[in-house]
N, C-alpha and C. Protein backbone atom coordinates (compact mmCIF):
# COMPACT_ATOMS: atom_id res chain seq x y z
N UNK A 1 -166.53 18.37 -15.87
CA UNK A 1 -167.01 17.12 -16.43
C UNK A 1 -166.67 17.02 -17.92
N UNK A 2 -167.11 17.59 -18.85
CA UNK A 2 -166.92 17.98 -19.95
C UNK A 2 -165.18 17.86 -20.39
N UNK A 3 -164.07 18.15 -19.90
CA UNK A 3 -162.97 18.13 -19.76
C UNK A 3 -162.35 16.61 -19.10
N UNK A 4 -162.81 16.07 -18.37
CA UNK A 4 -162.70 14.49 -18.48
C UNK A 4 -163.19 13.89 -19.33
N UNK A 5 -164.54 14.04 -20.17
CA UNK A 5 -164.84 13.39 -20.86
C UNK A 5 -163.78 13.74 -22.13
N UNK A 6 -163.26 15.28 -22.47
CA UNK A 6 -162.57 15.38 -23.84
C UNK A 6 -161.29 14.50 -23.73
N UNK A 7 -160.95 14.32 -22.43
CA UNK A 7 -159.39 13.61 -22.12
C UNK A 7 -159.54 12.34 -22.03
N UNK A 8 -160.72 11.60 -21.50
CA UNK A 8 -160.74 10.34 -21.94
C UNK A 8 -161.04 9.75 -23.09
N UNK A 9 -161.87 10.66 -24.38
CA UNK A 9 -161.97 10.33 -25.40
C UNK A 9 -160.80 11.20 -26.36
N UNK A 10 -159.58 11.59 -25.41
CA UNK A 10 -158.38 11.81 -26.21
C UNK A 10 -157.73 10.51 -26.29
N UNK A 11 -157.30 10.36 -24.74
CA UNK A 11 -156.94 8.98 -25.05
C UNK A 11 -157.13 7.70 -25.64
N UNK A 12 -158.64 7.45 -26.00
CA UNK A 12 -158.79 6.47 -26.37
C UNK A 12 -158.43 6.54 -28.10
N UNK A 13 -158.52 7.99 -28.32
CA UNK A 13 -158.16 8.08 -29.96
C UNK A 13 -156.98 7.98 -29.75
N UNK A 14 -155.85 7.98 -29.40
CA UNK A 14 -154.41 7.84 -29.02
C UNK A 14 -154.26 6.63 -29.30
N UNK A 15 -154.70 5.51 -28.00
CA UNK A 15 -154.65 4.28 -28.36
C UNK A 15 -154.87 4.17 -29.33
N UNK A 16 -155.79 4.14 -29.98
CA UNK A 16 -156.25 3.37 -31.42
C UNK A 16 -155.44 3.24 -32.35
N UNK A 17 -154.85 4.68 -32.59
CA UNK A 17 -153.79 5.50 -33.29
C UNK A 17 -152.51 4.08 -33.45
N UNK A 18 -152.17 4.45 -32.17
CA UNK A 18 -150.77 3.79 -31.49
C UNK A 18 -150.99 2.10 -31.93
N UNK A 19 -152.39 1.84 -31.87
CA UNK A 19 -152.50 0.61 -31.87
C UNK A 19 -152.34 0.02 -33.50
N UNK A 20 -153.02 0.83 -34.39
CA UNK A 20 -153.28 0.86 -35.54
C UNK A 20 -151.47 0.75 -36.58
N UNK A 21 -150.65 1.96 -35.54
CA UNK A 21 -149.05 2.12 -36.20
C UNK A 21 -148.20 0.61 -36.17
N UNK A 22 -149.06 0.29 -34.99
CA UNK A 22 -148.04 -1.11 -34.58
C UNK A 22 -148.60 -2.50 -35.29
N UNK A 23 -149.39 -2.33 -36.28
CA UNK A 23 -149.98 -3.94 -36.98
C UNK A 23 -148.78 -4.10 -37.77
N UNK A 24 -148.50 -5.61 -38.02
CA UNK A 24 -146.81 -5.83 -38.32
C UNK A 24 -147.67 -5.79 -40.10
N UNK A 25 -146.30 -5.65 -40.75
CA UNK A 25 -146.48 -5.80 -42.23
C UNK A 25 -146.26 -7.40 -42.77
N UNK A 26 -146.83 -7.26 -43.60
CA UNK A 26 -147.06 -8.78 -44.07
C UNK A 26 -146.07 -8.66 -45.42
N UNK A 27 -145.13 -9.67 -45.70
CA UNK A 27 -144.08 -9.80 -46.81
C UNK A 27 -144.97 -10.87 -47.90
N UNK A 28 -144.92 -10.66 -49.11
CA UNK A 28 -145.59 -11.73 -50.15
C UNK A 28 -144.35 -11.89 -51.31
N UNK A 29 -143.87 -13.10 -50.91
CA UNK A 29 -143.18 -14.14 -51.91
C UNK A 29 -143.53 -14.41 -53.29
N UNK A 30 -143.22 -14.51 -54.25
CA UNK A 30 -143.76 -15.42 -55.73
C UNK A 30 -142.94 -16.06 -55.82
N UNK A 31 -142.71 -17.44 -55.86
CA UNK A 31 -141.28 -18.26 -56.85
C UNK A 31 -142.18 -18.88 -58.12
N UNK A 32 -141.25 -18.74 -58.96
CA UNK A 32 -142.07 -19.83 -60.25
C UNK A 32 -140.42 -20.89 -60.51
N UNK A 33 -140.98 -22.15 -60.39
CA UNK A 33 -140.18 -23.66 -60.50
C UNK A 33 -139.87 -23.35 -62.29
N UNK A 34 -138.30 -24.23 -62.10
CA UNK A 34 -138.12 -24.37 -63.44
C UNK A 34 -139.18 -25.08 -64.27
N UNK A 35 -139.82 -25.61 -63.37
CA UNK A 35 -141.04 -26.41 -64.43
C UNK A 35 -142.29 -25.70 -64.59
N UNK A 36 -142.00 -24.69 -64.45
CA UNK A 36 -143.14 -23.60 -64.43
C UNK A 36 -144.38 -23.33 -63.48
N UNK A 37 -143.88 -24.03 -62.28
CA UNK A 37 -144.82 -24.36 -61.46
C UNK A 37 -145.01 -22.82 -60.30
N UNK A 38 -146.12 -22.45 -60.14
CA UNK A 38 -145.59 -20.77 -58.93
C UNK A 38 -146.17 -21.29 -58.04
N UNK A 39 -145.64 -20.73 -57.01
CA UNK A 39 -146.10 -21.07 -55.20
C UNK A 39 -146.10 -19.18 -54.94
N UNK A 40 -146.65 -19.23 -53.71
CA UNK A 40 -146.69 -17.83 -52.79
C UNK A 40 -146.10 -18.25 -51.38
N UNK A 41 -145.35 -17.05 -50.45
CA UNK A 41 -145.09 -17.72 -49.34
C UNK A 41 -145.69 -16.10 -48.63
N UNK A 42 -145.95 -16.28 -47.58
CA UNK A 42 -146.54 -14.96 -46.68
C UNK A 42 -145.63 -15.00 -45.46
N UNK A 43 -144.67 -13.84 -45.44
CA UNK A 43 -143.79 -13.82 -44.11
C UNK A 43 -144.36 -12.61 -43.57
N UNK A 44 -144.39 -12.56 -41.98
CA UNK A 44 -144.42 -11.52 -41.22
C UNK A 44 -143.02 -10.32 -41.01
N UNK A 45 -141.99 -11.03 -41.83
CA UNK A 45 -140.33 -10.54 -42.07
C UNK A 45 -140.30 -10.10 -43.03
N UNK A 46 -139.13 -9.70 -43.07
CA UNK A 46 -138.66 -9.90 -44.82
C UNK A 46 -137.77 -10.93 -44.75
N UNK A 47 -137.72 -11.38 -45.83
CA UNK A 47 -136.53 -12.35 -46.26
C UNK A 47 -134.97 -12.04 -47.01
N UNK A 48 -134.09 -12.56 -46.18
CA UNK A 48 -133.00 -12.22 -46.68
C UNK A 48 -132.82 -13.10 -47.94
N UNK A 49 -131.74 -13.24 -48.83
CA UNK A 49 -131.75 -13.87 -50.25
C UNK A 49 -131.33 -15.01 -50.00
N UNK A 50 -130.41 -15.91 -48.85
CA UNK A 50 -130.65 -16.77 -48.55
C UNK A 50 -131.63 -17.65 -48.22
N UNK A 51 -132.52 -16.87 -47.24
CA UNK A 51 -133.95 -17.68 -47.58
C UNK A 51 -135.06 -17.62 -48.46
N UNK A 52 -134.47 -16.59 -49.44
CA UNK A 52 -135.69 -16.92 -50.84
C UNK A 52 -134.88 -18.40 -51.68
N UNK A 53 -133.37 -18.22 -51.57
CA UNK A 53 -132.90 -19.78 -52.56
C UNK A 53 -133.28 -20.68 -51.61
N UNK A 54 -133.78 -21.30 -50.42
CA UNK A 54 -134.04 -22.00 -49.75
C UNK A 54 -135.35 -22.36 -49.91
N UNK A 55 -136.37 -21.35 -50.11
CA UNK A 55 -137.86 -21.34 -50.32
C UNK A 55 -137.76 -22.30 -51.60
N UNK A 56 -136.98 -21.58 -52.65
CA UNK A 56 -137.06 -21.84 -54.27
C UNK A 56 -136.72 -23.77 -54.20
N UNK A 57 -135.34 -23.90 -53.93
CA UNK A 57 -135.14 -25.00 -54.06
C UNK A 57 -135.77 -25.95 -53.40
N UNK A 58 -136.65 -25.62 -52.31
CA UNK A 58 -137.82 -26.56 -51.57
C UNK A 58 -139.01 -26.86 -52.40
N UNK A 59 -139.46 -25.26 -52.93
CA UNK A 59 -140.68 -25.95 -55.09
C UNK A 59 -139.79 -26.66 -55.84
N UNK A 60 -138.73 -26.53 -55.94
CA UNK A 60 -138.26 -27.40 -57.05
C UNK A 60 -138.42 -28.59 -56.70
N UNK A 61 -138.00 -28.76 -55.60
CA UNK A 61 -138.39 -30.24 -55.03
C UNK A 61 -139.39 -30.92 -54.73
N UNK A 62 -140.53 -30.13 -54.30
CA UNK A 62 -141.39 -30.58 -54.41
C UNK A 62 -142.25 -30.62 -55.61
N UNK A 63 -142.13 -29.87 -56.79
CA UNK A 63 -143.13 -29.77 -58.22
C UNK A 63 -142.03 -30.42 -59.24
N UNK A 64 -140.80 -30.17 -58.92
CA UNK A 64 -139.92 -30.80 -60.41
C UNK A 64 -139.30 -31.72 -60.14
N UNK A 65 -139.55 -32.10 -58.92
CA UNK A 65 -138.25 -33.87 -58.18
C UNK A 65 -137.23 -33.41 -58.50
């Protein structure tokens, strides 16, 4: 008995473990607008440098017209 119980409360520390390795990482953006304006963007990715000038020129447009 004792020996099922250590193996089922192995496994469940396993899971947890396993479960805990696999939470995705969170990416945090800053742009600051030529007009001095800063935004944040939160990706579950990373961003390649194409889509940070894409991010950027979307504040410019929206804070500097």
């Amino acid at each position: 008995m004792k020996k099922t119980i250590i193996l089922a409360a192995a496994l469940f520390l396993t899971a947890g473990v396993t479960r805990l390795s696999a939470e995705e990482e969170d990416y945090y953006y800053g742009f600051i607008t030529s007009c001095g304006e800063e935004d944040f963007v939160i990706c579950d990715s990373e961003m390649d440098d194409d889509e940070c000038v894409e991010w950027l020129d979307w504040f410019e447009m929206i804070y500097c017209g």
